[in-house]
C-alpha atoms as a PDB file:
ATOM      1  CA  UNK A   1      44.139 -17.159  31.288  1.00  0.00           C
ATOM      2  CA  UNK A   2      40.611 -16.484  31.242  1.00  0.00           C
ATOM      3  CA  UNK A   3      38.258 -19.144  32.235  1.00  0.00           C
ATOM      4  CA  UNK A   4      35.031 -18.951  30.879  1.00  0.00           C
ATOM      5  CA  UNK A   5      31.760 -20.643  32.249  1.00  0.00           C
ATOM      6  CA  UNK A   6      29.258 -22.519  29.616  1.00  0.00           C
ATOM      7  CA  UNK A   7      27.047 -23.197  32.250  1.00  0.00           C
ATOM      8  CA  UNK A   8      24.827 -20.516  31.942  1.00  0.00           C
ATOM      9  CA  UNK A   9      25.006 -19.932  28.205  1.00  0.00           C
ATOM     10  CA  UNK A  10      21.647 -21.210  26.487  1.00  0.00           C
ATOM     11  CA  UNK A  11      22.412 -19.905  23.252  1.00  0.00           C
ATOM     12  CA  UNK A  12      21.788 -23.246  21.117  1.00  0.00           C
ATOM     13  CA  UNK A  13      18.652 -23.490  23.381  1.00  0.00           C
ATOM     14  CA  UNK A  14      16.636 -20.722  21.318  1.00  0.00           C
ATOM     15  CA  UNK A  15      17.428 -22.853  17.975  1.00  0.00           C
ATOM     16  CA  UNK A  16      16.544 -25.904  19.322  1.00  0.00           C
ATOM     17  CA  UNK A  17      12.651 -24.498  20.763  1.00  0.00           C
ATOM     18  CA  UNK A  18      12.289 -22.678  17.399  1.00  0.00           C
ATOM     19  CA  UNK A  19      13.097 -25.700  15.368  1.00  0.00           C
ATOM     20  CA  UNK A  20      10.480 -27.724  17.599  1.00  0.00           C
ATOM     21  CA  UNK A  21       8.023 -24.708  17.358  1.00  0.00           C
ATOM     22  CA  UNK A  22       8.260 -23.359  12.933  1.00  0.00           C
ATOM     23  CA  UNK A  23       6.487 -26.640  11.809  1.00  0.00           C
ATOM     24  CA  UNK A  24       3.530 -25.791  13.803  1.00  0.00           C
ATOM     25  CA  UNK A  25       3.511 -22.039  13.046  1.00  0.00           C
ATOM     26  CA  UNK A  26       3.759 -22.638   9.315  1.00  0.00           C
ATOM     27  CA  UNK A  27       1.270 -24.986   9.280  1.00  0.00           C
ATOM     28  CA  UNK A  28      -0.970 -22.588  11.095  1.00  0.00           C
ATOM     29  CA  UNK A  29       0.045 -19.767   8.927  1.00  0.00           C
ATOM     30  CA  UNK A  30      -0.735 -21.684   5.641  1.00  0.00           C
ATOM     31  CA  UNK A  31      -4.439 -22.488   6.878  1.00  0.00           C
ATOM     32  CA  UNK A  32      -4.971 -18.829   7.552  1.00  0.00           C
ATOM     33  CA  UNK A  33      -4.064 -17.986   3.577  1.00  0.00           C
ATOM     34  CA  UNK A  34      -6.135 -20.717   2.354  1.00  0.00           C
ATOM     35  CA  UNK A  35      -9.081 -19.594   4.760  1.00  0.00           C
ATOM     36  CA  UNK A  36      -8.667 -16.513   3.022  1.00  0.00           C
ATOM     37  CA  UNK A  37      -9.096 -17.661   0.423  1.00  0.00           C
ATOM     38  CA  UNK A  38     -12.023 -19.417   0.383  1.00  0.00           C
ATOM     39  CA  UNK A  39     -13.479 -16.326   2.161  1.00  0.00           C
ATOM     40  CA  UNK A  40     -12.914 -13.848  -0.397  1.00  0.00           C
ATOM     41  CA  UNK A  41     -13.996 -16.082  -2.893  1.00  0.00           C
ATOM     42  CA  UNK A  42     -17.330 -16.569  -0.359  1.00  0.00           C
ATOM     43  CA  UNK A  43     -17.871 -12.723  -0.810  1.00  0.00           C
ATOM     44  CA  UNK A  44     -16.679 -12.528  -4.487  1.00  0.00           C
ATOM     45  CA  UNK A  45     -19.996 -15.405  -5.172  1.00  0.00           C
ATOM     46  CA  UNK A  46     -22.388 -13.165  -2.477  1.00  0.00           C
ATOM     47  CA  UNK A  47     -21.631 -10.058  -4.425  1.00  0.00           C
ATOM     48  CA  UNK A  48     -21.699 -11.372  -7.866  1.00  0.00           C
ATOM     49  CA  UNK A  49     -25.126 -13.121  -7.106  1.00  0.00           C
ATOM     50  CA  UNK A  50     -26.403 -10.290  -5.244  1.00  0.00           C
ATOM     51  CA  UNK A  51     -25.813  -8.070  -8.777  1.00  0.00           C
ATOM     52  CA  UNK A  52     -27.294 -10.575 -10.753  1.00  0.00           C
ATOM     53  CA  UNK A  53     -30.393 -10.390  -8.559  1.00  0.00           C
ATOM     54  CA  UNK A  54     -30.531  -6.793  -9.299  1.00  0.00           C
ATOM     55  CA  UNK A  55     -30.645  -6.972 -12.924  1.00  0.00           C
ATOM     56  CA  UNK A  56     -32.865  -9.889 -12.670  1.00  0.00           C
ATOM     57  CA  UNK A  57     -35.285  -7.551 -11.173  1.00  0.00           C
ATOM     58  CA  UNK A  58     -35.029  -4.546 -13.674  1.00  0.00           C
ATOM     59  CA  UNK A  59     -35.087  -6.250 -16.485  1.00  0.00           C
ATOM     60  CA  UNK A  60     -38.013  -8.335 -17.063  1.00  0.00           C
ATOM     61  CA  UNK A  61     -39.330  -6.582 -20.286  1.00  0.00           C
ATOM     62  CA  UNK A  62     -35.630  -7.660 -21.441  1.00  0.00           C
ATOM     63  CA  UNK A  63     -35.671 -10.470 -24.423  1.00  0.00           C
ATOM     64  CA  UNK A  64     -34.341 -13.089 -22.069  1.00  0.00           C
ATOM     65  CA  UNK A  65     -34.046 -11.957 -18.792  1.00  0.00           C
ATOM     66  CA  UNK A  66     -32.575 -15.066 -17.651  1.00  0.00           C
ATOM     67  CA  UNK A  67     -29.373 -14.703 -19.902  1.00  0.00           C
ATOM     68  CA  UNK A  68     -28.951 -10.819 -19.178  1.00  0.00           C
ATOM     69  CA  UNK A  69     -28.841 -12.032 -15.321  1.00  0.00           C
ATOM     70  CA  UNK A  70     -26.768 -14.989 -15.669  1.00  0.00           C
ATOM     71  CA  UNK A  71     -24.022 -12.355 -17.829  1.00  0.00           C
ATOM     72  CA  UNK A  72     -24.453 -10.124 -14.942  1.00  0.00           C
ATOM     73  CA  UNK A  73     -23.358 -12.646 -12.186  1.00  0.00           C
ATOM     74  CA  UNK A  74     -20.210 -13.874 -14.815  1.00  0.00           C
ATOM     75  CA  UNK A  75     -19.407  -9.967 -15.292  1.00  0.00           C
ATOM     76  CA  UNK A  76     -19.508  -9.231 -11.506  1.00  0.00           C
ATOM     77  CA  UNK A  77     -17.434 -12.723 -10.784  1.00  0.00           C
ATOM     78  CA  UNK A  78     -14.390 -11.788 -12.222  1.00  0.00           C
ATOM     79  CA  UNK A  79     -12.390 -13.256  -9.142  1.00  0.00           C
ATOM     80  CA  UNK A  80     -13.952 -16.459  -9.640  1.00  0.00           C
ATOM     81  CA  UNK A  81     -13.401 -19.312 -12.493  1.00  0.00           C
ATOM     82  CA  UNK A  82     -15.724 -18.184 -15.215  1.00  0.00           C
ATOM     83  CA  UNK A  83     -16.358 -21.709 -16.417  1.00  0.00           C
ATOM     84  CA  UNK A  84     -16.907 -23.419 -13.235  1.00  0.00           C
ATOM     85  CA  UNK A  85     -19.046 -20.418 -12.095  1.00  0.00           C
ATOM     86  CA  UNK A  86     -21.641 -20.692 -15.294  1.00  0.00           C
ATOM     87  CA  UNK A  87     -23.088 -24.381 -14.338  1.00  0.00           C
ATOM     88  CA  UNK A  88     -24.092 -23.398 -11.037  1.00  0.00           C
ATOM     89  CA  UNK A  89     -25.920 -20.481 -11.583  1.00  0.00           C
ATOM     90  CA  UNK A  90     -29.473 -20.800 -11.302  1.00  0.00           C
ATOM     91  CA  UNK A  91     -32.608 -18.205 -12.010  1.00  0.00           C
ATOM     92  CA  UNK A  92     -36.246 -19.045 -10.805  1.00  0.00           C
ATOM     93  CA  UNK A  93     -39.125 -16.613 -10.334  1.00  0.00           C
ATOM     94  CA  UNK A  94     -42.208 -17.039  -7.954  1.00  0.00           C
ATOM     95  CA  UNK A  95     -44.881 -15.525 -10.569  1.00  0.00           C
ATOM     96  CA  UNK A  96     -43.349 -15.482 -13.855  1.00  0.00           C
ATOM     97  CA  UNK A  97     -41.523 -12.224 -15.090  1.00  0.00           C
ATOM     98  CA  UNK A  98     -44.736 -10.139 -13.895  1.00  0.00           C
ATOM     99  CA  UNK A  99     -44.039  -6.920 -11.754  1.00  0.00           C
ATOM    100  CA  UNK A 100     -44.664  -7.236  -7.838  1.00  0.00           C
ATOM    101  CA  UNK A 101     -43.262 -11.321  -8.585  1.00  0.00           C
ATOM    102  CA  UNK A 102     -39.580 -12.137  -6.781  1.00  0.00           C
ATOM    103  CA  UNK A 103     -36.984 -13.314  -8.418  1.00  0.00           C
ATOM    104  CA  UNK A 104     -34.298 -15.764  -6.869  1.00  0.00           C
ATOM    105  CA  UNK A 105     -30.812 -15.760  -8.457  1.00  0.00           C
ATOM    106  CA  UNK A 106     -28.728 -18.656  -6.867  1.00  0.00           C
ATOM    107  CA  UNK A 107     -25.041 -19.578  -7.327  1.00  0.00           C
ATOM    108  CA  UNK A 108     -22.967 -22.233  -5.867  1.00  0.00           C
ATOM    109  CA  UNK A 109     -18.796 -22.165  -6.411  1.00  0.00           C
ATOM    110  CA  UNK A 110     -16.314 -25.216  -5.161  1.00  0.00           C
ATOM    111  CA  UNK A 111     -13.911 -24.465  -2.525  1.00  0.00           C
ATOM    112  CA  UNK A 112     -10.898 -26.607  -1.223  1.00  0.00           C
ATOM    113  CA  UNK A 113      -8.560 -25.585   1.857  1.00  0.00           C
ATOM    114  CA  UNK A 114      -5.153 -27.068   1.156  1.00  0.00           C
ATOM    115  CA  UNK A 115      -2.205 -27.157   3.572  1.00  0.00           C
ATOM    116  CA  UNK A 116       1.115 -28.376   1.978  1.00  0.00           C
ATOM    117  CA  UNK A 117      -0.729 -30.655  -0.551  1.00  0.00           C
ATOM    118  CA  UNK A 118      -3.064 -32.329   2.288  1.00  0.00           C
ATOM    119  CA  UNK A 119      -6.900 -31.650   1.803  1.00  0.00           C
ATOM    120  CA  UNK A 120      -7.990 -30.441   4.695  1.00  0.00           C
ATOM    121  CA  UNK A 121     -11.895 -29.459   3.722  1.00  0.00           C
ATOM    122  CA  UNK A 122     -14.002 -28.994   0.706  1.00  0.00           C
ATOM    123  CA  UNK A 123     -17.130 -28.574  -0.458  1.00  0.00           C
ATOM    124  CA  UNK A 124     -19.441 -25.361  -2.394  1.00  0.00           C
ATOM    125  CA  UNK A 125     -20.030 -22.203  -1.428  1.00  0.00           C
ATOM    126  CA  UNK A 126     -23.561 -21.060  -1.681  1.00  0.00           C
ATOM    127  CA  UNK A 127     -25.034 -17.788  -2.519  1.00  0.00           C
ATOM    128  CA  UNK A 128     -28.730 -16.989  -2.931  1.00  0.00           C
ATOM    129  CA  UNK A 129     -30.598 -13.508  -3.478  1.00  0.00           C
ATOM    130  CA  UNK A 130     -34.145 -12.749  -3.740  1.00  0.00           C
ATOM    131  CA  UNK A 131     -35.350  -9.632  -5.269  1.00  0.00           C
ATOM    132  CA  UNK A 132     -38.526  -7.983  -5.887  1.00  0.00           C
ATOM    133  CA  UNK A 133     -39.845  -7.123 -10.081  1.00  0.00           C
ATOM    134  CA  UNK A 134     -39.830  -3.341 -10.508  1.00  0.00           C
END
């Protein structure tokens, strides 16, 4: 009869260290998705504001300017909450609608890294573009 030796075998070994180890490395895995998140809704608000800013600027002879850009940011946010977007959206000029004037188009968007139900940070995401009246 064969004897065999168990001294050596550290088979249950690898389950035990992985069991010890997958809590961790799913909690680290979750906070990378919800970083991600946040940080494509961070560009999503950059690049709607930054197209609002645009028509801002071309469109000053339009019959409210300030309406036409505010649509633009909504129509170039479609990642984003519509309705929590369109409170936070603000338009200010430095000289009036006149050509050679700057207009600012501003935007700010709430963000909230979750792990497993546990807040782990919040706050807004701001966005702000100045461009110069054609």
């Amino acid at each position: 009869m064969l004897r065999r030796d168990h001294i050596g075998d550290e088979g249950g070994q690898a389950l035990v260290e992985f069991t010890l180890v997958a809590p961790l490395l799913f909690l680290i895995l979750f906070g990378i998705v919800q970083f991600g998140i946040a940080f494509k809704n961070s560009v999503a608000l950059t690049d709607a504001v930054r197209t609002g800013a645009r028509q801002a600027a071309v469109s000053r002879t339009a019959s409210d300017p300030v309406a036409s850009t505010r649509t633009a940011v909504l129509n170039a946010a479609t990642d984003l909450d519509q309705a929590t977007l369109a409170d936070d959206i603000s338009v200010t000029t430095s000289s009036g609608w006149t050509p050679g004037g700057s207009v600012t188009v501003s935007a700010t968007y709430p963000y909230q890294i979750n792990i497993l139900g546990i807040v782990v940070a919040s706050g807004s995401l701001h966005s702000a573009t100045t461009e110069r009246l054609e």
